[in-house]
PDB file of N, CA and C in Angstrom:
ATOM      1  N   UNK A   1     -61.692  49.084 -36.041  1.00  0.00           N
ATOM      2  CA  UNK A   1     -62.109  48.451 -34.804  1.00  0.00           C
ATOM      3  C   UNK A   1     -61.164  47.286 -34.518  1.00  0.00           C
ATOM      4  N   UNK A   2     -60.486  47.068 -33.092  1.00  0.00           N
ATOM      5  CA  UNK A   2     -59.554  46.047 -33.010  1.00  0.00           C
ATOM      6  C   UNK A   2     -60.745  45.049 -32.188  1.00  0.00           C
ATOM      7  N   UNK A   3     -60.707  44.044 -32.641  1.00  0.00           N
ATOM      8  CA  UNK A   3     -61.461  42.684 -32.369  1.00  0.00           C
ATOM      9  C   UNK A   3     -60.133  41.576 -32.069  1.00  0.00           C
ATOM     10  N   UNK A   4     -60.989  41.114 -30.626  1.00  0.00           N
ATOM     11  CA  UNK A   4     -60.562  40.173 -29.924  1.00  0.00           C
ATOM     12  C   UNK A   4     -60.740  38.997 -30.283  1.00  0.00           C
ATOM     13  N   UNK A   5     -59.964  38.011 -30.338  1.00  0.00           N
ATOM     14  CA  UNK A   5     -60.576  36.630 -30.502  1.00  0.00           C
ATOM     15  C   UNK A   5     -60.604  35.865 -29.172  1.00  0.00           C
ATOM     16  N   UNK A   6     -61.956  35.278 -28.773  1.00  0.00           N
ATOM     17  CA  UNK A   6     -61.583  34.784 -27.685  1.00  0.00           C
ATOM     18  C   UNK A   6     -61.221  33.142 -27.510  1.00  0.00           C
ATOM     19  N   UNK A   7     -60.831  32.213 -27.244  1.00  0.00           N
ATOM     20  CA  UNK A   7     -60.855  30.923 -26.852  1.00  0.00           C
ATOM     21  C   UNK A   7     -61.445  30.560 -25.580  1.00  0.00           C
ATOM     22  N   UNK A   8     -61.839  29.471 -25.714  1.00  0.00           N
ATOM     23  CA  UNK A   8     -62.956  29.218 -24.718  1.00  0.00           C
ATOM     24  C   UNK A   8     -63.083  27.583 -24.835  1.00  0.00           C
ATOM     25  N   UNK A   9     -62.362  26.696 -23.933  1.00  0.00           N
ATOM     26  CA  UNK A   9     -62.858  25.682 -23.693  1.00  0.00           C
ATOM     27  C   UNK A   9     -64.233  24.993 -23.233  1.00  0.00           C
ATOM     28  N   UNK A  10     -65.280  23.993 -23.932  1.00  0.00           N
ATOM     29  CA  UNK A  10     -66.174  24.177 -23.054  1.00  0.00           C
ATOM     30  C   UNK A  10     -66.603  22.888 -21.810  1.00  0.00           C
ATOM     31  N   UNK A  11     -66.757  23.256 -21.168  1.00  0.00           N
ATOM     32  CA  UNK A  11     -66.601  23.086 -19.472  1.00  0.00           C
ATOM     33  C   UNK A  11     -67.672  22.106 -19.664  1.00  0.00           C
ATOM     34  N   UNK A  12     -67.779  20.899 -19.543  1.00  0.00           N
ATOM     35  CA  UNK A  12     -69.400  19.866 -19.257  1.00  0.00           C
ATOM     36  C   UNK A  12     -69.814  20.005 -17.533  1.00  0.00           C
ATOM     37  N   UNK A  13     -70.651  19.158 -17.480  1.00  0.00           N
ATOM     38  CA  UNK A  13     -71.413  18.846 -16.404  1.00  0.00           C
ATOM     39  C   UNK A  13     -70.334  17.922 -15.470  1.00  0.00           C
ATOM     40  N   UNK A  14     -69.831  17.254 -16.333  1.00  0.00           N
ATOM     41  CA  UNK A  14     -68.883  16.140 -15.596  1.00  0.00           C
ATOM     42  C   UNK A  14     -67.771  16.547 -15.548  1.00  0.00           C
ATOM     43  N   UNK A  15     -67.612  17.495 -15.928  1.00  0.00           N
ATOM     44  CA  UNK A  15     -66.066  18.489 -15.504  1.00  0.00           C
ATOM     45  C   UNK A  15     -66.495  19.105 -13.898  1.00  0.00           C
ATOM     46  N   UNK A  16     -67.415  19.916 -14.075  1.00  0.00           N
ATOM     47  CA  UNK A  16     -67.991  20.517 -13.034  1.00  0.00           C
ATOM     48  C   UNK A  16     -67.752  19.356 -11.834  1.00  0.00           C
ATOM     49  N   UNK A  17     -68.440  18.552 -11.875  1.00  0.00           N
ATOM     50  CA  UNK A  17     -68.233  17.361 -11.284  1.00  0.00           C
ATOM     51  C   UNK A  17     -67.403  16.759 -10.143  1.00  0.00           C
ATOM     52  N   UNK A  18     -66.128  16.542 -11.265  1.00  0.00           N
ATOM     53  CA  UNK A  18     -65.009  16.490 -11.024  1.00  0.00           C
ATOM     54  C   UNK A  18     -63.968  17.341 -10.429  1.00  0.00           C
ATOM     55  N   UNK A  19     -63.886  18.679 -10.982  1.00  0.00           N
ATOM     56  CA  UNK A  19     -63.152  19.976 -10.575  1.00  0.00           C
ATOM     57  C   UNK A  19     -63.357  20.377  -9.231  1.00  0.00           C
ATOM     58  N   UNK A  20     -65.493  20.452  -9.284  1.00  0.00           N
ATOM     59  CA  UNK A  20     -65.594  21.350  -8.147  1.00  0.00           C
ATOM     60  C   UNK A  20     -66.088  20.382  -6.965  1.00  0.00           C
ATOM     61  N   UNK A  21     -67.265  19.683  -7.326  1.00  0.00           N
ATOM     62  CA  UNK A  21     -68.004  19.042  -6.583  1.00  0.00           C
ATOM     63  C   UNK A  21     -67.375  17.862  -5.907  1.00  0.00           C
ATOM     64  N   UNK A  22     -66.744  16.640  -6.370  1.00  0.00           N
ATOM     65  CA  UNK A  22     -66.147  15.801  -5.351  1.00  0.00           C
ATOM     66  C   UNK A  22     -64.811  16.591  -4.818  1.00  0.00           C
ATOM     67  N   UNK A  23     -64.457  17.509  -4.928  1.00  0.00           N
ATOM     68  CA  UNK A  23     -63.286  18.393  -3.628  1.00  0.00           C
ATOM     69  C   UNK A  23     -64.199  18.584  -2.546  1.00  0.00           C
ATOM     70  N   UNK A  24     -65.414  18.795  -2.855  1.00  0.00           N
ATOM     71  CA  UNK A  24     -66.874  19.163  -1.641  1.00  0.00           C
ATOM     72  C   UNK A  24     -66.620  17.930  -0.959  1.00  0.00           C
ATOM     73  N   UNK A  25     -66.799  16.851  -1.641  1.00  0.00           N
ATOM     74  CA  UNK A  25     -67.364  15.748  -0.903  1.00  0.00           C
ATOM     75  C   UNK A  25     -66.392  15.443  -0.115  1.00  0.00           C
ATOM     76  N   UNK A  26     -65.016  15.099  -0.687  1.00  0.00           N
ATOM     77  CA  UNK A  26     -63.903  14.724   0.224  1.00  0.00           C
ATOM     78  C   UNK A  26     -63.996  16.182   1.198  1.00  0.00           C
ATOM     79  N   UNK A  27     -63.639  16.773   1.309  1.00  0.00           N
ATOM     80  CA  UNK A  27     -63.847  17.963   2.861  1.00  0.00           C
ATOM     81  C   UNK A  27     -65.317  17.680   3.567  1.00  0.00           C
ATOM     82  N   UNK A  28     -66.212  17.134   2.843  1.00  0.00           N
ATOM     83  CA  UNK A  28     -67.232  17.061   3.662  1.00  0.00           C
ATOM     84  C   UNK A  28     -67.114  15.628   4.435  1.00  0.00           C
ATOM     85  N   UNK A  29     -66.479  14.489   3.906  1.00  0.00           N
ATOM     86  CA  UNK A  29     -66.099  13.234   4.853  1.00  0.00           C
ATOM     87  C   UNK A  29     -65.114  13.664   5.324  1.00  0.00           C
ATOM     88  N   UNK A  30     -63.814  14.511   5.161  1.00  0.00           N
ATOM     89  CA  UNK A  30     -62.717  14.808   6.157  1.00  0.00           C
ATOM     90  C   UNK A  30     -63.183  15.713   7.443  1.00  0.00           C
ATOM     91  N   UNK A  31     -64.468  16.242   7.449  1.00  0.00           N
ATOM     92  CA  UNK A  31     -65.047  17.183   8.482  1.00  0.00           C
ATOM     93  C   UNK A  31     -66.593  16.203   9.301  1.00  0.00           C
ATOM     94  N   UNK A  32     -66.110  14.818   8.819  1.00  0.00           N
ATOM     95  CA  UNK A  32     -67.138  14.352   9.530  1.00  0.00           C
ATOM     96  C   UNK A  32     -68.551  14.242   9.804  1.00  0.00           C
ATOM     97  N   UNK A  33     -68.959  15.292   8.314  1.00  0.00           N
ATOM     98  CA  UNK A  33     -70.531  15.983   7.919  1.00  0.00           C
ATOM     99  C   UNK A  33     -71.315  14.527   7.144  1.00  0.00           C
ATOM    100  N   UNK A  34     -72.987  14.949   7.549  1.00  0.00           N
ATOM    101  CA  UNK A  34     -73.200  14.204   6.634  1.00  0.00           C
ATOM    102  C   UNK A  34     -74.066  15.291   5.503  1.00  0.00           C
ATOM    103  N   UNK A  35     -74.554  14.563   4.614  1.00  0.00           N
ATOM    104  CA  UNK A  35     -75.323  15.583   3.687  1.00  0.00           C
ATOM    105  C   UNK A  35     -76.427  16.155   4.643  1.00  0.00           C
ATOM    106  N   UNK A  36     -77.286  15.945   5.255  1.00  0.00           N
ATOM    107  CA  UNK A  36     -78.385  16.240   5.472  1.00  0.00           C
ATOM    108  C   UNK A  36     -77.506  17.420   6.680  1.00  0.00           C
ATOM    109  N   UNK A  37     -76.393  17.389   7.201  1.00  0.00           N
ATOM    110  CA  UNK A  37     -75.756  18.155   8.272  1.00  0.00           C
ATOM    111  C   UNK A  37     -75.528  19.398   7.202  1.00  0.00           C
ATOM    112  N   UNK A  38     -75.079  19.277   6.444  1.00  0.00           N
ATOM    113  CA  UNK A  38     -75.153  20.613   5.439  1.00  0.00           C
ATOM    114  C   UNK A  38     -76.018  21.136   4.684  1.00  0.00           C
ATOM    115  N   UNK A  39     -77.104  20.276   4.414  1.00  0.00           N
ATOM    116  CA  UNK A  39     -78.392  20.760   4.346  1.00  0.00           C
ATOM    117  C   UNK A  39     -78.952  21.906   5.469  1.00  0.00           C
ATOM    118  N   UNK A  40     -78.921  21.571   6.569  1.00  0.00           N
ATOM    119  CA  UNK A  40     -79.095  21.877   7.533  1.00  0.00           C
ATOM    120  C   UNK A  40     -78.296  23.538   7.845  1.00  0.00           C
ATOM    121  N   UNK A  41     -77.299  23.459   7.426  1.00  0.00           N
ATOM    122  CA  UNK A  41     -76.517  24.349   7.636  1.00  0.00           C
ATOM    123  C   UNK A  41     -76.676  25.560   6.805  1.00  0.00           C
ATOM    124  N   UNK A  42     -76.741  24.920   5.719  1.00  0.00           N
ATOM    125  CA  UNK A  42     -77.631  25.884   4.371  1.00  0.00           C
ATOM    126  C   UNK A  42     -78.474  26.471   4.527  1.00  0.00           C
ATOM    127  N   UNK A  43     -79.497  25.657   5.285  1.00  0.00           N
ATOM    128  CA  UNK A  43     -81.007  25.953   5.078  1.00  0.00           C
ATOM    129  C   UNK A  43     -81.528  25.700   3.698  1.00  0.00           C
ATOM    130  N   UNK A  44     -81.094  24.566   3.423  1.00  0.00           N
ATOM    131  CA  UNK A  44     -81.646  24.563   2.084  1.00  0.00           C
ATOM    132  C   UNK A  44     -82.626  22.821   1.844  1.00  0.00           C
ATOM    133  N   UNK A  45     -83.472  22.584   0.951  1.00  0.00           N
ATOM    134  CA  UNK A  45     -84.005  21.770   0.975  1.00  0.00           C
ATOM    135  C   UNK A  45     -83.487  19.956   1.674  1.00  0.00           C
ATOM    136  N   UNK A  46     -84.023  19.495   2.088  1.00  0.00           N
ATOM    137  CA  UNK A  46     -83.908  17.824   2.594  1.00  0.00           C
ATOM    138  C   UNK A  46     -83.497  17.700   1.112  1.00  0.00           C
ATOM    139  N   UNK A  47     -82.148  16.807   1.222  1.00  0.00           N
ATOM    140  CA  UNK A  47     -81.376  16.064  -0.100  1.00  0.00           C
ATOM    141  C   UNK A  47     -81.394  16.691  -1.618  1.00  0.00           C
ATOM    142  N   UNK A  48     -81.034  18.327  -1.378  1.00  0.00           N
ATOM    143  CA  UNK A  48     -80.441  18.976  -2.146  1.00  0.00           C
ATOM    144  C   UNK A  48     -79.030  19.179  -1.892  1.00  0.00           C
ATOM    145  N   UNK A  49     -78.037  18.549  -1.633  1.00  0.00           N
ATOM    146  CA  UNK A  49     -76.863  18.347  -1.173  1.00  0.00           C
ATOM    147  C   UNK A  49     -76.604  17.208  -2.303  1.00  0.00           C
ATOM    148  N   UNK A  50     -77.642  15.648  -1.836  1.00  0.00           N
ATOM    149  CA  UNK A  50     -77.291  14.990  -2.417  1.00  0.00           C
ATOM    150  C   UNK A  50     -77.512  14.745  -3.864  1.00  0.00           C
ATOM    151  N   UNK A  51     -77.950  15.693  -4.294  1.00  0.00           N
ATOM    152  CA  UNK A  51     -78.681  15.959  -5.699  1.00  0.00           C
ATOM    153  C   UNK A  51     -77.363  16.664  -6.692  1.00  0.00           C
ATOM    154  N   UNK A  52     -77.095  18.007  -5.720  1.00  0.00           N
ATOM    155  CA  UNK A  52     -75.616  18.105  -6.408  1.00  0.00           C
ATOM    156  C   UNK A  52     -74.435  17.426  -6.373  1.00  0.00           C
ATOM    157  N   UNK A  53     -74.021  16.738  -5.350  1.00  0.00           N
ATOM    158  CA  UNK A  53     -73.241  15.796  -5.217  1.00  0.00           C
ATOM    159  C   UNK A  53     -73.027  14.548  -6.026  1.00  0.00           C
ATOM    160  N   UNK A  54     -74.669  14.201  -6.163  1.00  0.00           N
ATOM    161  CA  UNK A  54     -74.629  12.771  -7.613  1.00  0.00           C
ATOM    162  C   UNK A  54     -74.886  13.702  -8.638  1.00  0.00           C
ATOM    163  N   UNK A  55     -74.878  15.052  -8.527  1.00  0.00           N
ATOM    164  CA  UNK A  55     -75.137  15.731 -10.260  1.00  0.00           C
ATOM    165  C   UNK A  55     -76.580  15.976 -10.900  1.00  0.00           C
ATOM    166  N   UNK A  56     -77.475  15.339 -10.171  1.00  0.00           N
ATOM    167  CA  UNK A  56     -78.749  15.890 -10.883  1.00  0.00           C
ATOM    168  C   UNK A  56     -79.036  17.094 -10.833  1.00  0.00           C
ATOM    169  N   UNK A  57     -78.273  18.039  -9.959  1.00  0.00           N
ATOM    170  CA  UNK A  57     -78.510  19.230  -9.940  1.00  0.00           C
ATOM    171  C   UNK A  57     -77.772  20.107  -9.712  1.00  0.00           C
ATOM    172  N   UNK A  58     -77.376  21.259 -10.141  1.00  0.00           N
ATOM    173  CA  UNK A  58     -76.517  22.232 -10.100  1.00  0.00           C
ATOM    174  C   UNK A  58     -76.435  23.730  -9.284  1.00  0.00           C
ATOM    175  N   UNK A  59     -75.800  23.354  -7.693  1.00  0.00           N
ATOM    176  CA  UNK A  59     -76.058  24.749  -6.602  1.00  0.00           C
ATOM    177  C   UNK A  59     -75.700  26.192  -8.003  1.00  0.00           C
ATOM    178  N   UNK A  60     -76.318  27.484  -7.329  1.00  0.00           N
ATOM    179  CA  UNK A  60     -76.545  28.050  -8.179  1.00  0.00           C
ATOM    180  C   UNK A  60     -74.866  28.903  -7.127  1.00  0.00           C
ATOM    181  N   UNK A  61     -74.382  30.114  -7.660  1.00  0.00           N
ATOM    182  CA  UNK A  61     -73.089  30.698  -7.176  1.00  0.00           C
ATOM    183  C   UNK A  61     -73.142  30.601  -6.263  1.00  0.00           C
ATOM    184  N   UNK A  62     -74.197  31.422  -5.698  1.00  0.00           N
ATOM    185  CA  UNK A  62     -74.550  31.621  -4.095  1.00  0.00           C
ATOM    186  C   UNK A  62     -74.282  30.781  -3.361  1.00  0.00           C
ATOM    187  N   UNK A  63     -75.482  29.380  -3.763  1.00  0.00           N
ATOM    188  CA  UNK A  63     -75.413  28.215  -2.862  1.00  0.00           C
ATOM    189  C   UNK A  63     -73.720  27.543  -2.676  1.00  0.00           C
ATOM    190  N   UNK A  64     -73.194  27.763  -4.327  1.00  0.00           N
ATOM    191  CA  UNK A  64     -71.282  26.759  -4.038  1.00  0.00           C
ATOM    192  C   UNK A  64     -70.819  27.690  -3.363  1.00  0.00           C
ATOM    193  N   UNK A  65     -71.258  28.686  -3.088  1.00  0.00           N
ATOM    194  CA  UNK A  65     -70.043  30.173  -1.779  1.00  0.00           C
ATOM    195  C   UNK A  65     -70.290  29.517  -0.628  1.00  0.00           C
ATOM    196  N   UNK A  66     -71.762  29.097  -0.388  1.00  0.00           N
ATOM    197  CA  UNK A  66     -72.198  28.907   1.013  1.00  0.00           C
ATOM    198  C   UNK A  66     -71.524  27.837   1.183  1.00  0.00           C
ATOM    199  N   UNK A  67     -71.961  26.463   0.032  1.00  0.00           N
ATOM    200  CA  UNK A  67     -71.548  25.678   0.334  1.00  0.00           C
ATOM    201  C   UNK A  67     -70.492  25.696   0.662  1.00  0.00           C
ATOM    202  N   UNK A  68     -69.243  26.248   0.216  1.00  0.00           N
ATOM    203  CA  UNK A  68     -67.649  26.113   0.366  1.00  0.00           C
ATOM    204  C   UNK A  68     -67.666  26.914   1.942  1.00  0.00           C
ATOM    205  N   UNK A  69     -68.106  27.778   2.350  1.00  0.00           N
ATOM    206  CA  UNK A  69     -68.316  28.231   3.654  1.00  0.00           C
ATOM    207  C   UNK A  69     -68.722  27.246   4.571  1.00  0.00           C
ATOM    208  N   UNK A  70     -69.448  26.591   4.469  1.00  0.00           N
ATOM    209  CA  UNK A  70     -70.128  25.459   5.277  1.00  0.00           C
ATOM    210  C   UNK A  70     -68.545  24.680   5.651  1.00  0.00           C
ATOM    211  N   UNK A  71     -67.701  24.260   4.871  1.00  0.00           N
ATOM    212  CA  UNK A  71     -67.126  23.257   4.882  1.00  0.00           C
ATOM    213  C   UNK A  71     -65.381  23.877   4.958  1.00  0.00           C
ATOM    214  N   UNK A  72     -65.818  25.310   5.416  1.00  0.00           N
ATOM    215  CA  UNK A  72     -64.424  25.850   5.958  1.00  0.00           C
ATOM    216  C   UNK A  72     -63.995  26.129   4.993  1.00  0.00           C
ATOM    217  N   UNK A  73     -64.274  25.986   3.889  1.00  0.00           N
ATOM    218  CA  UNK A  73     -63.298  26.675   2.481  1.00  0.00           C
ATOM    219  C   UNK A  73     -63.855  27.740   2.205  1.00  0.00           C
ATOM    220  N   UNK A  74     -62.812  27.969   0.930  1.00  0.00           N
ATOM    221  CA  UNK A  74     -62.495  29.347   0.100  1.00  0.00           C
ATOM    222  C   UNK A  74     -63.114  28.840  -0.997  1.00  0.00           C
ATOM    223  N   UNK A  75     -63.650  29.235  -1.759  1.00  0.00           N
ATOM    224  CA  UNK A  75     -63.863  29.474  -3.797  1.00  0.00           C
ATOM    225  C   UNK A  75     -62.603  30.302  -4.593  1.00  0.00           C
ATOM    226  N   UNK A  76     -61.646  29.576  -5.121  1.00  0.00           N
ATOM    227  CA  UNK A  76     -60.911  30.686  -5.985  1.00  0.00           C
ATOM    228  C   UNK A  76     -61.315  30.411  -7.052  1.00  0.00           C
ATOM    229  N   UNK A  77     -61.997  31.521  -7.443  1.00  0.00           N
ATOM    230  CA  UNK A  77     -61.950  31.908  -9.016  1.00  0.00           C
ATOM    231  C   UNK A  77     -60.786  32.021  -9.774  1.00  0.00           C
ATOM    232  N   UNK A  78     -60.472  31.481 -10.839  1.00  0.00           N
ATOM    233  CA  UNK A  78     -59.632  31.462 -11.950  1.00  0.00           C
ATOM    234  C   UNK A  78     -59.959  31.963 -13.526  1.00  0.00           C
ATOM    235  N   UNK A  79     -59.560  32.947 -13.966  1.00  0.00           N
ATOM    236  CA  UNK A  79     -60.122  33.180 -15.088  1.00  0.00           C
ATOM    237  C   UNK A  79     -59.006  32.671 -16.043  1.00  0.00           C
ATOM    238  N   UNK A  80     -57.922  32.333 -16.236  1.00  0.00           N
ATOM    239  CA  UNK A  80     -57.284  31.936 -16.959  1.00  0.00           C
ATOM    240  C   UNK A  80     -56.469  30.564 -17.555  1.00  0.00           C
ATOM    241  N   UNK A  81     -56.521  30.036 -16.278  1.00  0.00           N
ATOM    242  CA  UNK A  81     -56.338  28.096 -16.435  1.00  0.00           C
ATOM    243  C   UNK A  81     -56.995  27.675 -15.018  1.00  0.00           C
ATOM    244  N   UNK A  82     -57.276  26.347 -15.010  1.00  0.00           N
ATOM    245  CA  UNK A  82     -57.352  25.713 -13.841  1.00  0.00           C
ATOM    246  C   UNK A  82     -56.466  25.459 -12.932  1.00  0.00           C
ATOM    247  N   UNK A  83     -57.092  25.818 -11.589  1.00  0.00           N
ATOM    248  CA  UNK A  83     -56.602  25.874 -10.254  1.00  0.00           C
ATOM    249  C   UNK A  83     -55.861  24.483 -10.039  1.00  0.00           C
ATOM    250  N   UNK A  84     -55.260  24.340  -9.697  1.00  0.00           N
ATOM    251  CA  UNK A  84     -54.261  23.220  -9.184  1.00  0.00           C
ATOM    252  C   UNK A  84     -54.136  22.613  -7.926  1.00  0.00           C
ATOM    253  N   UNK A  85     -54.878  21.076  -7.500  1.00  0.00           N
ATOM    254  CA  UNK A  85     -54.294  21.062  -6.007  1.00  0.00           C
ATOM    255  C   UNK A  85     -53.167  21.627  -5.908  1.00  0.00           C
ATOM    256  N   UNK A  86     -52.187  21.340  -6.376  1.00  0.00           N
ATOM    257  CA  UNK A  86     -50.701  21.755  -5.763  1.00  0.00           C
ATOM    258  C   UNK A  86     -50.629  23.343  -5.288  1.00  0.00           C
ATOM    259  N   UNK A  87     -51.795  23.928  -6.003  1.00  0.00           N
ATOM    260  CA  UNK A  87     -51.320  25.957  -5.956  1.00  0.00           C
ATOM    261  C   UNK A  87     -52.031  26.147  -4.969  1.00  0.00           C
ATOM    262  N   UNK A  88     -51.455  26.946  -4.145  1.00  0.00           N
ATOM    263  CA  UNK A  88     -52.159  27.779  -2.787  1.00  0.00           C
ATOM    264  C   UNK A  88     -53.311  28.274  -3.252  1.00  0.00           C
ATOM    265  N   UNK A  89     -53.612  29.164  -2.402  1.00  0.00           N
ATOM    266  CA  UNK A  89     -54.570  30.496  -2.824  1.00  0.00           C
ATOM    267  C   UNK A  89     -54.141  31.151  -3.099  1.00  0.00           C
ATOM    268  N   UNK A  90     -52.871  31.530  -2.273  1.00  0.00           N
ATOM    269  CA  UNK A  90     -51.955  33.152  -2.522  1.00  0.00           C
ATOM    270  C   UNK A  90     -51.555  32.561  -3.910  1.00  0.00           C
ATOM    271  N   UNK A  91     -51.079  31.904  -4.557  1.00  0.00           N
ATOM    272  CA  UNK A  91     -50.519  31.703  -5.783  1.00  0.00           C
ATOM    273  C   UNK A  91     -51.716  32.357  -6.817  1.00  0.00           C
ATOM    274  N   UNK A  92     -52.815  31.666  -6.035  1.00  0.00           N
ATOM    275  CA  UNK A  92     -53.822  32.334  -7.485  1.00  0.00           C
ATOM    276  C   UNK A  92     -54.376  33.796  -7.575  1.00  0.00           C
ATOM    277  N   UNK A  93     -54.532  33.785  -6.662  1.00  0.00           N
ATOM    278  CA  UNK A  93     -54.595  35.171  -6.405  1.00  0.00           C
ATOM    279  C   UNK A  93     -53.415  36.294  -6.830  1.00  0.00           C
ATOM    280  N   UNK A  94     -52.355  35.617  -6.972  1.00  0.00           N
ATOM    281  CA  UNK A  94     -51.182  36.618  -7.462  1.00  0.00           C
ATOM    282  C   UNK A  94     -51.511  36.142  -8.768  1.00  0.00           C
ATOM    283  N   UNK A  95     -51.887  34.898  -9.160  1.00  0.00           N
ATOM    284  CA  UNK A  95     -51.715  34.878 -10.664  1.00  0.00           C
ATOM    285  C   UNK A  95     -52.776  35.940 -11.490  1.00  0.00           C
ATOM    286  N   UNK A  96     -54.075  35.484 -10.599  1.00  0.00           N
ATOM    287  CA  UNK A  96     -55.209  36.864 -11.697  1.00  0.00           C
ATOM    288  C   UNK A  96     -54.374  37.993 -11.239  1.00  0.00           C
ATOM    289  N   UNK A  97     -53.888  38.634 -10.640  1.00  0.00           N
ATOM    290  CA  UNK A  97     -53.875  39.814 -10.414  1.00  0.00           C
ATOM    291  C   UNK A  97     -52.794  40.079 -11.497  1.00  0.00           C
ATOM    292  N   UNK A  98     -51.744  39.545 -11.745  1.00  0.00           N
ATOM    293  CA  UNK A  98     -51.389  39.181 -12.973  1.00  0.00           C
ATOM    294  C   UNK A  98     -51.445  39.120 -14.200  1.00  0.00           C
ATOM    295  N   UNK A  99     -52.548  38.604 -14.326  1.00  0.00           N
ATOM    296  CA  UNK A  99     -53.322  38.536 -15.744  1.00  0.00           C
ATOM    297  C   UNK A  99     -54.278  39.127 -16.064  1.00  0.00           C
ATOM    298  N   UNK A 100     -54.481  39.738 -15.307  1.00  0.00           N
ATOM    299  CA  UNK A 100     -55.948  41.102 -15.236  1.00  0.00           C
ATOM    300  C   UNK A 100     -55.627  42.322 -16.023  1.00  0.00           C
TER     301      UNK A 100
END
């Protein structure tokens, strides 16, 4: 049997944070939104915006798709390193396809 070893960094809450969630926030003050305007947009609870935003709570896939929809963006998934301001989309997208 050939066995894989995998590596696996592990990802905190305050990575999450950092990586995904304040890129939200800055597009959401560069688009002039307030939380409760994307609440709204969601359809999702009064100051569950601001709950993930300060971190007490974590949108589930669905909600970060919508959310990133709400606010004119894309989600690129990366399975192999982290996404880079500097890298397009097309870059990442050529890169998994790549590494797949």
């Amino acid at each position: 049997m050939n066995s894989k070893t995998y590596q696996s960094t592990a990802k905190t809450r305050l990575d999450f944070l950092n990586e995904v969630v304040k890129p939200m926030v800055k597009r959401r003050k560069e688009l002039k939104m307030t939380q409760a305007d994307v609440n709204d947009k969601l359809g999702v609870a009064d100051f569950l915006v601001a709950k993930w935003e300060c971190g007490m709570r974590s949108p589930t896939a669905f909600n970060l798709l919508c959310w990133a929809e709400v606010l004119d963006g894309n989600m690129v998934f990366r399975l192999n390193k982290a996404l880079t301001p500097e890298m397009t989309i097309e870059q990442a997208k050529n890169d998994n396809l790549e590494n797949s």
